[in-house]
Structure formats: C-alpha cells, structure tokens
C-alpha atoms as a PDB file:
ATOM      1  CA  UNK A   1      -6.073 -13.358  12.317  1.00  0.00           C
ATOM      2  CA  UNK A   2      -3.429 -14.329   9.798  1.00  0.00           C
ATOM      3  CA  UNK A   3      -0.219 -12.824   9.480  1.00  0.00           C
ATOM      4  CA  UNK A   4      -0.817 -10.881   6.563  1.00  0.00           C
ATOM      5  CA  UNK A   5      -4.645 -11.511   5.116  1.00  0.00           C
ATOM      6  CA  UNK A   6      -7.905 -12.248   6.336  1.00  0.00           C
ATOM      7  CA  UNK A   7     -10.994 -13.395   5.136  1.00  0.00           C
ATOM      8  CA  UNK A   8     -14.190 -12.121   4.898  1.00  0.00           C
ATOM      9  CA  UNK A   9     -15.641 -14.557   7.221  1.00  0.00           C
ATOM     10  CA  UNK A  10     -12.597 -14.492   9.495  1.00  0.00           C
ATOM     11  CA  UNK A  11     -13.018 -10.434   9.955  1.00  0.00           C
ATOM     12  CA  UNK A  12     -17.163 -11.318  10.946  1.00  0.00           C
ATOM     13  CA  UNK A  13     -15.776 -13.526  13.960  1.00  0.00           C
ATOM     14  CA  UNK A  14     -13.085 -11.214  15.072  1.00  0.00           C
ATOM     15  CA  UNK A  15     -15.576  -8.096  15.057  1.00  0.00           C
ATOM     16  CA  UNK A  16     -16.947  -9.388  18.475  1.00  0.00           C
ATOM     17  CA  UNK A  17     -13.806  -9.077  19.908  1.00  0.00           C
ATOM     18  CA  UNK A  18     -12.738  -5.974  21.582  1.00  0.00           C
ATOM     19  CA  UNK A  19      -8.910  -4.591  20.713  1.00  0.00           C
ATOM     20  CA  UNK A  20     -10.082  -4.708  16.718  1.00  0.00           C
ATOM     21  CA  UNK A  21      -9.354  -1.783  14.351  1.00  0.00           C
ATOM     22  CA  UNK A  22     -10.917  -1.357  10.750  1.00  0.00           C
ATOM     23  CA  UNK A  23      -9.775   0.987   7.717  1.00  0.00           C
ATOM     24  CA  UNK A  24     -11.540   1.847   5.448  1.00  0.00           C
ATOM     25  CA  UNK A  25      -9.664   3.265   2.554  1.00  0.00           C
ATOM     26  CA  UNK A  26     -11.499   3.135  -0.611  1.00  0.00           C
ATOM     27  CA  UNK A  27     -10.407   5.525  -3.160  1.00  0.00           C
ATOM     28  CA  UNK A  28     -10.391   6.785  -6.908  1.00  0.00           C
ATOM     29  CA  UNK A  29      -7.496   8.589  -8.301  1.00  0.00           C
ATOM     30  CA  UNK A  30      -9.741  10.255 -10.971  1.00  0.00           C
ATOM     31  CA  UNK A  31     -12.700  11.120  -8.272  1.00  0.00           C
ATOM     32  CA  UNK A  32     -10.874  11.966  -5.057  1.00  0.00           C
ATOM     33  CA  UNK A  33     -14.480  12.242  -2.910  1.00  0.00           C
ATOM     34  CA  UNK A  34     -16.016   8.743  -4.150  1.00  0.00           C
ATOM     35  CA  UNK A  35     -13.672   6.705  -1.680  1.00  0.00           C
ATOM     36  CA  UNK A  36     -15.916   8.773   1.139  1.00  0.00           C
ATOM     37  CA  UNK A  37     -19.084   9.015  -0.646  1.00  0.00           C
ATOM     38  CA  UNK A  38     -18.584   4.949  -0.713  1.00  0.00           C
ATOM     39  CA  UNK A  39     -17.860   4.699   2.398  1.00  0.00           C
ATOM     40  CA  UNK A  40     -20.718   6.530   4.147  1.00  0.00           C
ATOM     41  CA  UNK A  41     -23.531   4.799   1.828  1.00  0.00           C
ATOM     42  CA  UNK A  42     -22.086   1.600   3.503  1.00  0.00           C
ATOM     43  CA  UNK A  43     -19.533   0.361   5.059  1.00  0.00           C
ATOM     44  CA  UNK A  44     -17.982  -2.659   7.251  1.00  0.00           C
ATOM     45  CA  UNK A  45     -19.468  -1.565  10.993  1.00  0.00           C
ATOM     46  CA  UNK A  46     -17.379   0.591  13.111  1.00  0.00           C
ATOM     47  CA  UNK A  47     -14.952   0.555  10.326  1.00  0.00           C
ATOM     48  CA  UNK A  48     -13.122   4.356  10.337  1.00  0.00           C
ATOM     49  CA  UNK A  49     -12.345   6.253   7.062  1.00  0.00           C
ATOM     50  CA  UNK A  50      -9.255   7.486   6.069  1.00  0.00           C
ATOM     51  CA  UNK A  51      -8.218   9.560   2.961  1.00  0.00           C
ATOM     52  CA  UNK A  52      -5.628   8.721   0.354  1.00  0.00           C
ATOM     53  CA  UNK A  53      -5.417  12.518  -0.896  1.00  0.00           C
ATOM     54  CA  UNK A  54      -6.274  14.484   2.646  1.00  0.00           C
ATOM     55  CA  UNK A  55      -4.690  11.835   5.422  1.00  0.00           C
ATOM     56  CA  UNK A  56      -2.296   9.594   3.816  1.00  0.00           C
ATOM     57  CA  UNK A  57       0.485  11.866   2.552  1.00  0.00           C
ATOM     58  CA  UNK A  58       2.280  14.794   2.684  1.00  0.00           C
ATOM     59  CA  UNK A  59       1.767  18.521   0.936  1.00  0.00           C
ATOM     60  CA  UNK A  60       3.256  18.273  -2.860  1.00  0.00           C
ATOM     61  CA  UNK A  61       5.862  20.237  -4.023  1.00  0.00           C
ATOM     62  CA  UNK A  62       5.661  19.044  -7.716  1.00  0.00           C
ATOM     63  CA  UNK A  63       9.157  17.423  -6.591  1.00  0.00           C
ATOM     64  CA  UNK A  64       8.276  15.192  -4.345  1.00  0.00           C
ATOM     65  CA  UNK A  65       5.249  12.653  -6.431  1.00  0.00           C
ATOM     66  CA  UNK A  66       1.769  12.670  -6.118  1.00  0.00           C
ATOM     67  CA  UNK A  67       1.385  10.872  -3.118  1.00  0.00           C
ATOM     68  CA  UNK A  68       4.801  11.646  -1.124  1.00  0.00           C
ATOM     69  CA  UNK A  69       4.939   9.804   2.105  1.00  0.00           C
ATOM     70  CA  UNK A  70       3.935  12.123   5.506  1.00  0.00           C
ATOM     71  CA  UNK A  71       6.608  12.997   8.353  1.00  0.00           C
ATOM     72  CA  UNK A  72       6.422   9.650  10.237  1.00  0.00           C
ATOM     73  CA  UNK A  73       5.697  11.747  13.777  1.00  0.00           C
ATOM     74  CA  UNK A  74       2.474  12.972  11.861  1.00  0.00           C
ATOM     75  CA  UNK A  75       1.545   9.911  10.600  1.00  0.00           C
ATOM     76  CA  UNK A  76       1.977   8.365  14.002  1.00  0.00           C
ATOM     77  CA  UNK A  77      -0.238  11.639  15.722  1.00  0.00           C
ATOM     78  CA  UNK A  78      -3.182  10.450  13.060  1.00  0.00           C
ATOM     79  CA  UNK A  79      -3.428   6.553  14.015  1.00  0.00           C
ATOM     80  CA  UNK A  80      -2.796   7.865  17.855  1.00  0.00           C
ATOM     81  CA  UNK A  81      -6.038   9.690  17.053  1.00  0.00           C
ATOM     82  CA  UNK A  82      -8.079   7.032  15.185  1.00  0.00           C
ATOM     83  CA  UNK A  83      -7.685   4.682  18.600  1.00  0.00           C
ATOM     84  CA  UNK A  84      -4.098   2.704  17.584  1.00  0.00           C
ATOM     85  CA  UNK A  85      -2.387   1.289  20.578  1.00  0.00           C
ATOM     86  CA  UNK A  86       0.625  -1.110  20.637  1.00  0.00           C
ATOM     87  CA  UNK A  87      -1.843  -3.122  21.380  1.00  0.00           C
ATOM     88  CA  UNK A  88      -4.212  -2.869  18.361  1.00  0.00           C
ATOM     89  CA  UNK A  89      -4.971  -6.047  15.719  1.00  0.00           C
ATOM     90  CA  UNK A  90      -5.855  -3.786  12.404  1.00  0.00           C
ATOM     91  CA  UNK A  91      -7.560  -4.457   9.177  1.00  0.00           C
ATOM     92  CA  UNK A  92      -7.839  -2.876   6.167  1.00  0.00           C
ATOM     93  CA  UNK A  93      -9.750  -2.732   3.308  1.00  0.00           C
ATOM     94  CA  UNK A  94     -10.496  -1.068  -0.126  1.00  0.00           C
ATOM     95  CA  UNK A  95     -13.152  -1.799  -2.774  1.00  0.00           C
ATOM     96  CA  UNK A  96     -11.705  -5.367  -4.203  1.00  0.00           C
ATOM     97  CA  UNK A  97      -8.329  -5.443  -5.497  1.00  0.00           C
ATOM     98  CA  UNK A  98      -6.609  -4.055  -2.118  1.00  0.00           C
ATOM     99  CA  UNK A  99      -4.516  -1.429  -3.943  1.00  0.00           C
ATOM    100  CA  UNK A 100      -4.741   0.917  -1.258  1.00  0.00           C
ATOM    101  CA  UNK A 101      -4.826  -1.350   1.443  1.00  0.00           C
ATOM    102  CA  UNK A 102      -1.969  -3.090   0.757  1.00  0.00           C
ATOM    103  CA  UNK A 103      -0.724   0.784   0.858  1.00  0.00           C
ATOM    104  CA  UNK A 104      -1.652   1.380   4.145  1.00  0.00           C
ATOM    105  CA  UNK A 105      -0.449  -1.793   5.517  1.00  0.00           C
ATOM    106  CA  UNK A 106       2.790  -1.229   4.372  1.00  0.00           C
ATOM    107  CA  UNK A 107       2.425   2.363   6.238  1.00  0.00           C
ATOM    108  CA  UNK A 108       1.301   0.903   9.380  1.00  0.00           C
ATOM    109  CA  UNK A 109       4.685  -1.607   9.123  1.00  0.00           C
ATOM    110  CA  UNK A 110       6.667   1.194   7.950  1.00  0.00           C
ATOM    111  CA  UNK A 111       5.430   2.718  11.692  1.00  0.00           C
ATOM    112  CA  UNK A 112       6.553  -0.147  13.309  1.00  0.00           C
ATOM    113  CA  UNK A 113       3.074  -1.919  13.934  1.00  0.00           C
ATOM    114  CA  UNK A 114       3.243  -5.390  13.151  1.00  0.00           C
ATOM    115  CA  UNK A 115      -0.476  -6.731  13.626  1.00  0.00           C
ATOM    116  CA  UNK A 116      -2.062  -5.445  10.439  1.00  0.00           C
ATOM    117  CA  UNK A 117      -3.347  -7.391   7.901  1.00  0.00           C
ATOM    118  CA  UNK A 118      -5.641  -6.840   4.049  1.00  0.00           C
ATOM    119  CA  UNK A 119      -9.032  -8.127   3.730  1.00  0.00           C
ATOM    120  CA  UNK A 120      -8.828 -10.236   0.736  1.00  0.00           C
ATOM    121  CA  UNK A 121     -11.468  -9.302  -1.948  1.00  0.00           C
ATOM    122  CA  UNK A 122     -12.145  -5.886   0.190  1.00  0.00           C
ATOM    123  CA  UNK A 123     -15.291  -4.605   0.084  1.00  0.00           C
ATOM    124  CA  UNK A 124     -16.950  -6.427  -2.815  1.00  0.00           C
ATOM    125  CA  UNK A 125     -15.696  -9.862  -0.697  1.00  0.00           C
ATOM    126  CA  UNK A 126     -17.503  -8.575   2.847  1.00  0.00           C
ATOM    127  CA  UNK A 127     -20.757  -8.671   0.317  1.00  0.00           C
ATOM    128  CA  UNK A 128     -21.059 -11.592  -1.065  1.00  0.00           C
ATOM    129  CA  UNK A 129     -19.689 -13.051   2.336  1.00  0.00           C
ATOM    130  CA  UNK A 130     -23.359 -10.932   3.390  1.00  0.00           C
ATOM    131  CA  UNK A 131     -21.602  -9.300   6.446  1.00  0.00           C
ATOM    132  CA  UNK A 132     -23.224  -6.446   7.914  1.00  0.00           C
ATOM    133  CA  UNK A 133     -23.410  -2.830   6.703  1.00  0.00           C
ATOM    134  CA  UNK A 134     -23.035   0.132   8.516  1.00  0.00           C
ATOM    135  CA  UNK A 135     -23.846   3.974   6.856  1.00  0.00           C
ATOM    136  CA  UNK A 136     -22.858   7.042   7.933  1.00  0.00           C
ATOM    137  CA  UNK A 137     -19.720   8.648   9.427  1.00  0.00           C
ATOM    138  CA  UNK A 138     -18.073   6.741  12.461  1.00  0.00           C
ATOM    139  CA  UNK A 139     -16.407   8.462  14.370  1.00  0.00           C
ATOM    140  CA  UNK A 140     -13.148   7.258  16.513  1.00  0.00           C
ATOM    141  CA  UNK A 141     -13.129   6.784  19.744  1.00  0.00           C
ATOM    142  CA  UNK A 142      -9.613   7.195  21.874  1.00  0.00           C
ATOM    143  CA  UNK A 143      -9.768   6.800  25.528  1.00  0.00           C
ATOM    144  CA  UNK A 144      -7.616   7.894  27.903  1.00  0.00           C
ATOM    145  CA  UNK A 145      -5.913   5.124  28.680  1.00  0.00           C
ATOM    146  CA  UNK A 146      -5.680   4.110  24.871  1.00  0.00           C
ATOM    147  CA  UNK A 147      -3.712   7.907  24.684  1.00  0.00           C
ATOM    148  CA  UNK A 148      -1.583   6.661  27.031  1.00  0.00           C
ATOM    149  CA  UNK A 149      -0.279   3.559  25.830  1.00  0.00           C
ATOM    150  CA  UNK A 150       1.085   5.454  22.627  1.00  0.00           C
ATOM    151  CA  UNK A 151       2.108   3.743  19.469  1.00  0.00           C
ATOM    152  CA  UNK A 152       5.559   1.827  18.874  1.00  0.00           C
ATOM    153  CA  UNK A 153       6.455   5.138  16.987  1.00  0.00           C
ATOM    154  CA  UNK A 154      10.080   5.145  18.348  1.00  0.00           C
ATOM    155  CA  UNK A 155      11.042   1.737  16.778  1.00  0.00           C
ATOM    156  CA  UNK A 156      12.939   1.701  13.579  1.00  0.00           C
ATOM    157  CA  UNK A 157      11.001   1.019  10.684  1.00  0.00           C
ATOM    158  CA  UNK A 158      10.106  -2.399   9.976  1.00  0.00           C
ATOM    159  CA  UNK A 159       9.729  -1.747   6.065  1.00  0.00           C
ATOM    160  CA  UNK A 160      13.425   0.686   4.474  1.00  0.00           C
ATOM    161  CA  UNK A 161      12.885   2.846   1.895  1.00  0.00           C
ATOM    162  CA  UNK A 162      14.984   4.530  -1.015  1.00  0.00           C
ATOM    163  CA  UNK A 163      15.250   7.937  -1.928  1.00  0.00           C
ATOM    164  CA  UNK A 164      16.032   9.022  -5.518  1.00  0.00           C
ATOM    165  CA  UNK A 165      19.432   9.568  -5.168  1.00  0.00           C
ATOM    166  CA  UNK A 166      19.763   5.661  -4.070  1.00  0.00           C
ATOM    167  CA  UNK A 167      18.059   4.506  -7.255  1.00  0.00           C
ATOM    168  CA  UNK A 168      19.892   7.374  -8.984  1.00  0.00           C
ATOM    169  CA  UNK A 169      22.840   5.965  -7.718  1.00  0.00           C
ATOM    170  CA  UNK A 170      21.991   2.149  -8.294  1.00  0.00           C
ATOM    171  CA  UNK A 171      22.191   2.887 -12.327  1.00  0.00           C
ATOM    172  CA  UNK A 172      25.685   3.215 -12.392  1.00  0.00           C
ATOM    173  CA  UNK A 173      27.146   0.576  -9.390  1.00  0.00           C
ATOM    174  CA  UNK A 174      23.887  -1.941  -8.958  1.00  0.00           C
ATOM    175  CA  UNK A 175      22.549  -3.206  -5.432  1.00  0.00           C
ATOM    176  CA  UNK A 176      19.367  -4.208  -6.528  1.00  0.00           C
ATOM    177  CA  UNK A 177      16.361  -4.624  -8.787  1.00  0.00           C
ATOM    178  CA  UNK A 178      13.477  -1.569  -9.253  1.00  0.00           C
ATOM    179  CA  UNK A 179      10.448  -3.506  -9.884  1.00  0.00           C
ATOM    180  CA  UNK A 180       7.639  -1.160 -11.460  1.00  0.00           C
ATOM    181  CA  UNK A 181       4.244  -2.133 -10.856  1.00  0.00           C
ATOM    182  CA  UNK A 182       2.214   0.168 -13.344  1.00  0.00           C
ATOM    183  CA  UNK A 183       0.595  -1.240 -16.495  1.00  0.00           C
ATOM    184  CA  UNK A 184       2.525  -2.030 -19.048  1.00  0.00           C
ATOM    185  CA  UNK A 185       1.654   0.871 -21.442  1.00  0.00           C
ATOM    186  CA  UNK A 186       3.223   3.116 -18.840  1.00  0.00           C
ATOM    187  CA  UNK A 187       5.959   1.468 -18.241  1.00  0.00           C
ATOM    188  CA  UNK A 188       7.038   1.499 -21.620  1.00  0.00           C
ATOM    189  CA  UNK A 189       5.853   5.171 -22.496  1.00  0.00           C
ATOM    190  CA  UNK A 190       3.540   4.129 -25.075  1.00  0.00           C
ATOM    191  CA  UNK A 191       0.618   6.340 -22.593  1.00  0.00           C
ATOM    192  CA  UNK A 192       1.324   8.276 -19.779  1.00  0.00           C
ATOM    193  CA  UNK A 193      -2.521   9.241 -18.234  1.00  0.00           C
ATOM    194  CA  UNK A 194      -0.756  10.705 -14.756  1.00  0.00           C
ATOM    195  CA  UNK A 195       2.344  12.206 -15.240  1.00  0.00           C
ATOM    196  CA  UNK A 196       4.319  14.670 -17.826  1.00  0.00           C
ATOM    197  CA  UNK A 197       6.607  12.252 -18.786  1.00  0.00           C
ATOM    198  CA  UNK A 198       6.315   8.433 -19.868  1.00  0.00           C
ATOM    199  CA  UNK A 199       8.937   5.753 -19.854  1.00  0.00           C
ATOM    200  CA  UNK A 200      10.251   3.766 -16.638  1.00  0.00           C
ATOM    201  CA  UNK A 201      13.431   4.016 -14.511  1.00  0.00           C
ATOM    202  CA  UNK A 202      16.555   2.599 -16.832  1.00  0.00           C
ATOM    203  CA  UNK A 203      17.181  -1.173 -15.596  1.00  0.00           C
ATOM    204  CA  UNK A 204      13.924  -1.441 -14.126  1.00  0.00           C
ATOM    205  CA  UNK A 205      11.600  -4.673 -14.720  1.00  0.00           C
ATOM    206  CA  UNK A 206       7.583  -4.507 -14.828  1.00  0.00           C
ATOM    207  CA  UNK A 207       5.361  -6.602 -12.883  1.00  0.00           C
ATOM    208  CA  UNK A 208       2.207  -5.161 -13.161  1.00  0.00           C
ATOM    209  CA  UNK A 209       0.244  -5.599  -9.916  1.00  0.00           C
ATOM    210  CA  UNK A 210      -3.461  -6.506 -11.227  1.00  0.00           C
ATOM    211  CA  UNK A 211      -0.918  -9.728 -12.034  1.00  0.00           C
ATOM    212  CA  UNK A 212      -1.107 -10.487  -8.309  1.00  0.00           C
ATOM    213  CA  UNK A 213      -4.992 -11.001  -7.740  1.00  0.00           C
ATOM    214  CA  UNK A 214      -7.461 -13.511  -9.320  1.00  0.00           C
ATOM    215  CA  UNK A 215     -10.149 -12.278 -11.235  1.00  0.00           C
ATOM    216  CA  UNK A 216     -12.484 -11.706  -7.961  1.00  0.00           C
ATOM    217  CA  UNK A 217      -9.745  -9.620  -6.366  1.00  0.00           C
ATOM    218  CA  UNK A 218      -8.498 -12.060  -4.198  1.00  0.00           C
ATOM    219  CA  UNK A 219      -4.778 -12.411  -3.339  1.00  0.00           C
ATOM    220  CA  UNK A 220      -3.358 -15.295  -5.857  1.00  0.00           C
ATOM    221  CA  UNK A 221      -2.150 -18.603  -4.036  1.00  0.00           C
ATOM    222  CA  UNK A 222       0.875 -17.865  -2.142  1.00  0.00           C
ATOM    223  CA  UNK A 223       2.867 -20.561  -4.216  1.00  0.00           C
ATOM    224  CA  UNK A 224       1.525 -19.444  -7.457  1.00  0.00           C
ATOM    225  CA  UNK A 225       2.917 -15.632  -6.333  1.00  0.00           C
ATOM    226  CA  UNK A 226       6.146 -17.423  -5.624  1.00  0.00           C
ATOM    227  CA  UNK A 227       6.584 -19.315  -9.040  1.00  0.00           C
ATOM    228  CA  UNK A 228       5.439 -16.051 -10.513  1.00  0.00           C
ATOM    229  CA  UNK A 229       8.133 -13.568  -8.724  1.00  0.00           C
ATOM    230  CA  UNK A 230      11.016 -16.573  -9.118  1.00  0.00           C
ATOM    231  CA  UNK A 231      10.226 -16.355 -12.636  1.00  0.00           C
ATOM    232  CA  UNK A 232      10.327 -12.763 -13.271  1.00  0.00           C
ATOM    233  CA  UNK A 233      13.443 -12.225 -10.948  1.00  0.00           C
ATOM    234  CA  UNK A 234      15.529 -15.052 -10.824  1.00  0.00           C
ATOM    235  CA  UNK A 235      18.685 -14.719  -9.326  1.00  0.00           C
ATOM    236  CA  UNK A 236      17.733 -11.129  -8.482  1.00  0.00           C
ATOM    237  CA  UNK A 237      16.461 -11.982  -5.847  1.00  0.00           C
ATOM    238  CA  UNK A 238      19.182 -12.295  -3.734  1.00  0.00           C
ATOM    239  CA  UNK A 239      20.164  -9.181  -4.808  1.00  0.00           C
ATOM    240  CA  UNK A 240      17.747  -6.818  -2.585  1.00  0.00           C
ATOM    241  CA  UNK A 241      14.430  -5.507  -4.725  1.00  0.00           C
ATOM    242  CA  UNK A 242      12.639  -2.246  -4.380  1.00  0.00           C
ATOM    243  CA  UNK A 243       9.394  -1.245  -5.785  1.00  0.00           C
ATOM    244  CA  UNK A 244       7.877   1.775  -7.292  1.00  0.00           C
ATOM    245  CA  UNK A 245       4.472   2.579  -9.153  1.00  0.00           C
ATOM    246  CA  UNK A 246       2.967   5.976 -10.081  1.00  0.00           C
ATOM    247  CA  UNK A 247       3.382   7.554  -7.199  1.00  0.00           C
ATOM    248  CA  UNK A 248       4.212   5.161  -4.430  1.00  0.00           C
ATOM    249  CA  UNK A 249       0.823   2.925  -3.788  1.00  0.00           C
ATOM    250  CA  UNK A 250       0.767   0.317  -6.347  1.00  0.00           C
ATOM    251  CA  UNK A 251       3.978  -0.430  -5.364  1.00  0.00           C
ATOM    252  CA  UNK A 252       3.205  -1.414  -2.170  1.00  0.00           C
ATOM    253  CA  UNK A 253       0.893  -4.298  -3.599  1.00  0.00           C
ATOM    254  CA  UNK A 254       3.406  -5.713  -5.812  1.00  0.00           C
ATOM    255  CA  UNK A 255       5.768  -5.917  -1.835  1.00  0.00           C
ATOM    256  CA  UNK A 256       2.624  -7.066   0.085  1.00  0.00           C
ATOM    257  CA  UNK A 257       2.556 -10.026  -2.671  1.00  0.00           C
ATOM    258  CA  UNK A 258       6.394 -10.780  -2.330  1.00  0.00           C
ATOM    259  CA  UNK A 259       5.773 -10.891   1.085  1.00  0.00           C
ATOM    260  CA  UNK A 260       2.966 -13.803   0.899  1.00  0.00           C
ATOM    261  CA  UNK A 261       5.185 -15.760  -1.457  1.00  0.00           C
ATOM    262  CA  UNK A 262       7.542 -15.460   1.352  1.00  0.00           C
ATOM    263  CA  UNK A 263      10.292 -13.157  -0.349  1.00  0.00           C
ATOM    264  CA  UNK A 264      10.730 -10.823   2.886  1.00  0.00           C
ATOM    265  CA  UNK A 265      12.552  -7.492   3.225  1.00  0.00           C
ATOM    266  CA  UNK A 266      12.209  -5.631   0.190  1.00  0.00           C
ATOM    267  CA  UNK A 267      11.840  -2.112   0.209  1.00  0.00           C
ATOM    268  CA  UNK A 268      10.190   0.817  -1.464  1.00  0.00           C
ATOM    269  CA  UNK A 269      10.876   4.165  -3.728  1.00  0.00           C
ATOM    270  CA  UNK A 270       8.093   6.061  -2.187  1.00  0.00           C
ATOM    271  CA  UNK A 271       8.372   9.034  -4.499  1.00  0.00           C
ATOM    272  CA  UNK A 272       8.293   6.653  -7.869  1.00  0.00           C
ATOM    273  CA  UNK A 273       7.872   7.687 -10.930  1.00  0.00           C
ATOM    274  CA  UNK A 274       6.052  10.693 -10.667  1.00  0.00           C
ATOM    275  CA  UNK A 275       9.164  12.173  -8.431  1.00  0.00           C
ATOM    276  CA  UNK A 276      11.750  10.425 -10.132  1.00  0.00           C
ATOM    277  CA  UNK A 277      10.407  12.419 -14.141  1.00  0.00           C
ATOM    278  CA  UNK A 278       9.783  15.579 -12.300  1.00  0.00           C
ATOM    279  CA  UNK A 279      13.848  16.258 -12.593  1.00  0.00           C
ATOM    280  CA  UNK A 280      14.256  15.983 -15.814  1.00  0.00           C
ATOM    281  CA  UNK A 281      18.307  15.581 -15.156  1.00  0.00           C
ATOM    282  CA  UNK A 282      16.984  12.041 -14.583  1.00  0.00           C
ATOM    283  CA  UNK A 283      17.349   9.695 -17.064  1.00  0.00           C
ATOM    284  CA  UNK A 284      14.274   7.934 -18.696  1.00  0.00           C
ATOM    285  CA  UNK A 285      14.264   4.383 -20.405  1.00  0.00           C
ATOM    286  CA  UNK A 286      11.207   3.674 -23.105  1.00  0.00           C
ATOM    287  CA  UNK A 287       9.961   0.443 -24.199  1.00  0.00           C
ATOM    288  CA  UNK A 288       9.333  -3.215 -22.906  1.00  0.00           C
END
C-alpha cells in the first residue's frame, strides 16, 4: 500500500491479507441517512461504516461549526472498537471524489496512526475496477488481544490544528496563509446554502477542492497538484498554511492534496467557517 492512496486494484490484492481495515464513509450533507442506506445496498466486503453526523464529531453548540472535531480520547475509544491496533494498515473510502475520506484520514493522522491511506475514485472506482460487493451491516470484530494492543493514542498529533483565536490573531501579526476550500460563490458571499452568514475569513485565498480531482474523481497527478498549489501560493508557502472549508471536511482534501504534491505539515481550522461567522465580533471579508 502506498503512502497516502491506493488503487482500486491494489485494495483487491491487499483484501487477502489479514491486519487490513476498511471505512466506509459515504455521506450527504443534505440527506444525512443515504451515506448508510448506500452502504448497506453494497459495499466493499468487510468494509465497516462510520457516520459523518453520529460518529465523526462532537455535540454542536451553534459555537463550535457543524462538524466540530470529537475529544481525541473518544475518538480513539471508537477506532479501539471498530478493531484499530498500532498495528492496523487502513483504507478509506467515500462515493468518488474522497471528500470525506480524505476527512477521516486526516483524523486517523491527527490520532497518531500513520498507515492510512484514500482509495482513489472511492466507490464508483471499486466498480468499474468490478471488485466484489458485499450488502448488509458488518459488524466489527475486536479480539482480545487486538483490545490489548491499544492505539498510539498517547502520541502527539501528527497533523496541528488552529483554533479561532489563532486565525483571529493571524489578521493583525501574520504567520501564515488560510486557504478556503469551498466553492467559489461561498467564498465570496455571493450564496451562502449552509451557514447564516456568507463571505470568507479576511486575507484568506480560495482553492476550491473539486480543483484537486480529475473528472472521474481520481486524485490529480502529484506534479500537476504541485504546479497548481506553487501557483496559487507562491512564496507562501514557506510561510506555514492552514485550511478551512464549511465546517472542517473539505478542508482536509485541499491538505491531503498538498500532501501528495509533497508540501508537508500544514495544518487545519477545524471549526471553519461555520464557527468562525457564528461570533459575529468576527470580522467577514466579501468578494474574490
């Protein structure tokens, strides 16, 4: 398995291997119970489901986003109970443009396991590569051994974050870049679909993240993403970037693409822009 993605026929070969762990995270922000539905018509075999809106996030407060990050202990307790070990080689997978499996790979990283990588294409790639298809619920499995080997939950975590006061903080003295990754009708406030307020964080640049994958979902050539992001950021690069989205999952796509171009170690605003226009002491920029 690659460091980062995998392909279709790849993933067949290394399902006959023991020590192999498969998400399946399809979702729909507008229909929060077609991700499952999806999933239990058919799905990659053995392949466990977990739940953007049920699994992958904490309790809103209406001040925290729509998809605020859980406690890391909890998040640790749930992968401890879907069969992770230290040991694990994980895959993930959504319907095609791996918008919420980049998401939970950066999770898994943020919880300090390394071995994780995307299915490129998702779903709609493990079809027309004719792998096999599996309905119904499946279930985990944990043994007891796999309980006691634990998860690398004490490490520090591999991916850093910012909270809003850093960003809040960054518009006066800048450290670094906010790259948006929402369409670019959000960004600039002309339609806001989500949220109660439009616009985009002042300073911040837009790189939409449907920009990242070809037109069959795929990940873009590394060295195409790196001309791309050189382009965009120039000499900002050096600077430190962090992403935001919506509400924290986009994002992630637009760092799991920096990260195949080989731009390593940026971070992410997990509460985005749905946190960050829910104080509305917090200023808001309009336009391209």
């Amino acid at each position: 398995m690659s460091d980062l993605l995998i392909q279709a026929d790849e993933l067949k070969a290394r399902l006959q291997r023991p020590g192999c762990l498969v998400f399946d995270v399809r979702h729909d922000l507008a229909k929060p119970n077609a991700g499952r539905e999806a999933y239990q018509q058919g799905h990659i075999p053995h392949a466990l489901y977990l739940d953007h809106e049920m699994q992958l996030c904490a309790p809103c407060t209406g001040q925290n986003g729509r998809h605020p990050l859980p406690d890391r202990a909890d998040f640790a307790a749930l992968m401890r109970a879907q069969g992770l070990t230290a040991r694990s080689d994980v895959v993930v997978y959504d319907a095609g443009n791996s918008m919420f499996a980049a998401h939970l790979w950066w999770m898994l990283r943020w919880l300090g396991h390394e071995s994780v990588a995307v299915l490129d294409g998702g779903w709609a790639a493990w079809l027309a590569a004719d792998g096999p298809v599996e309905s119904g619920l499946h279930e985990a499995s944990i043994s007891e051994a796999q309980a006691l080997q634990g998860l690398v939950q004490t490490r520090q975590p591999s991916m850093p974050t910012v909270d809003a006061r850093a960003v809040l903080g960054n518009l006066d003295e800048p450290r670094f870049t906010v790259l948006d990754a929402r369409a670019p009708e959000r960004f600039s406030g002309q339609v806001e679909p989500m949220d109660p307020v439009g616009g985009h964080i002042p300073g911040a640049l837009n790189r939409p993240f449907v920009q990242n994958v070809q037109a069959d979902g795929r990940f873009k050539p590394a060295s195409q993403l790196r001309a791309e992001f050189e382009s965009l950021l120039g000499d900002r690069l050096d600077r430190g970037i962090v992403h935001q989205c919506g509400s924290g999952i986009t994002a992630c796509h637009n760092l799991f693409a920096m990260e195949l171009a080989g731009f390593r170690g940026s971070a992410l605003y997990p509460g985005s822009w749905s946190e960050w226009c829910s104080n509305p002491d917090r200023p808001v920029a309009k336009g391209a």
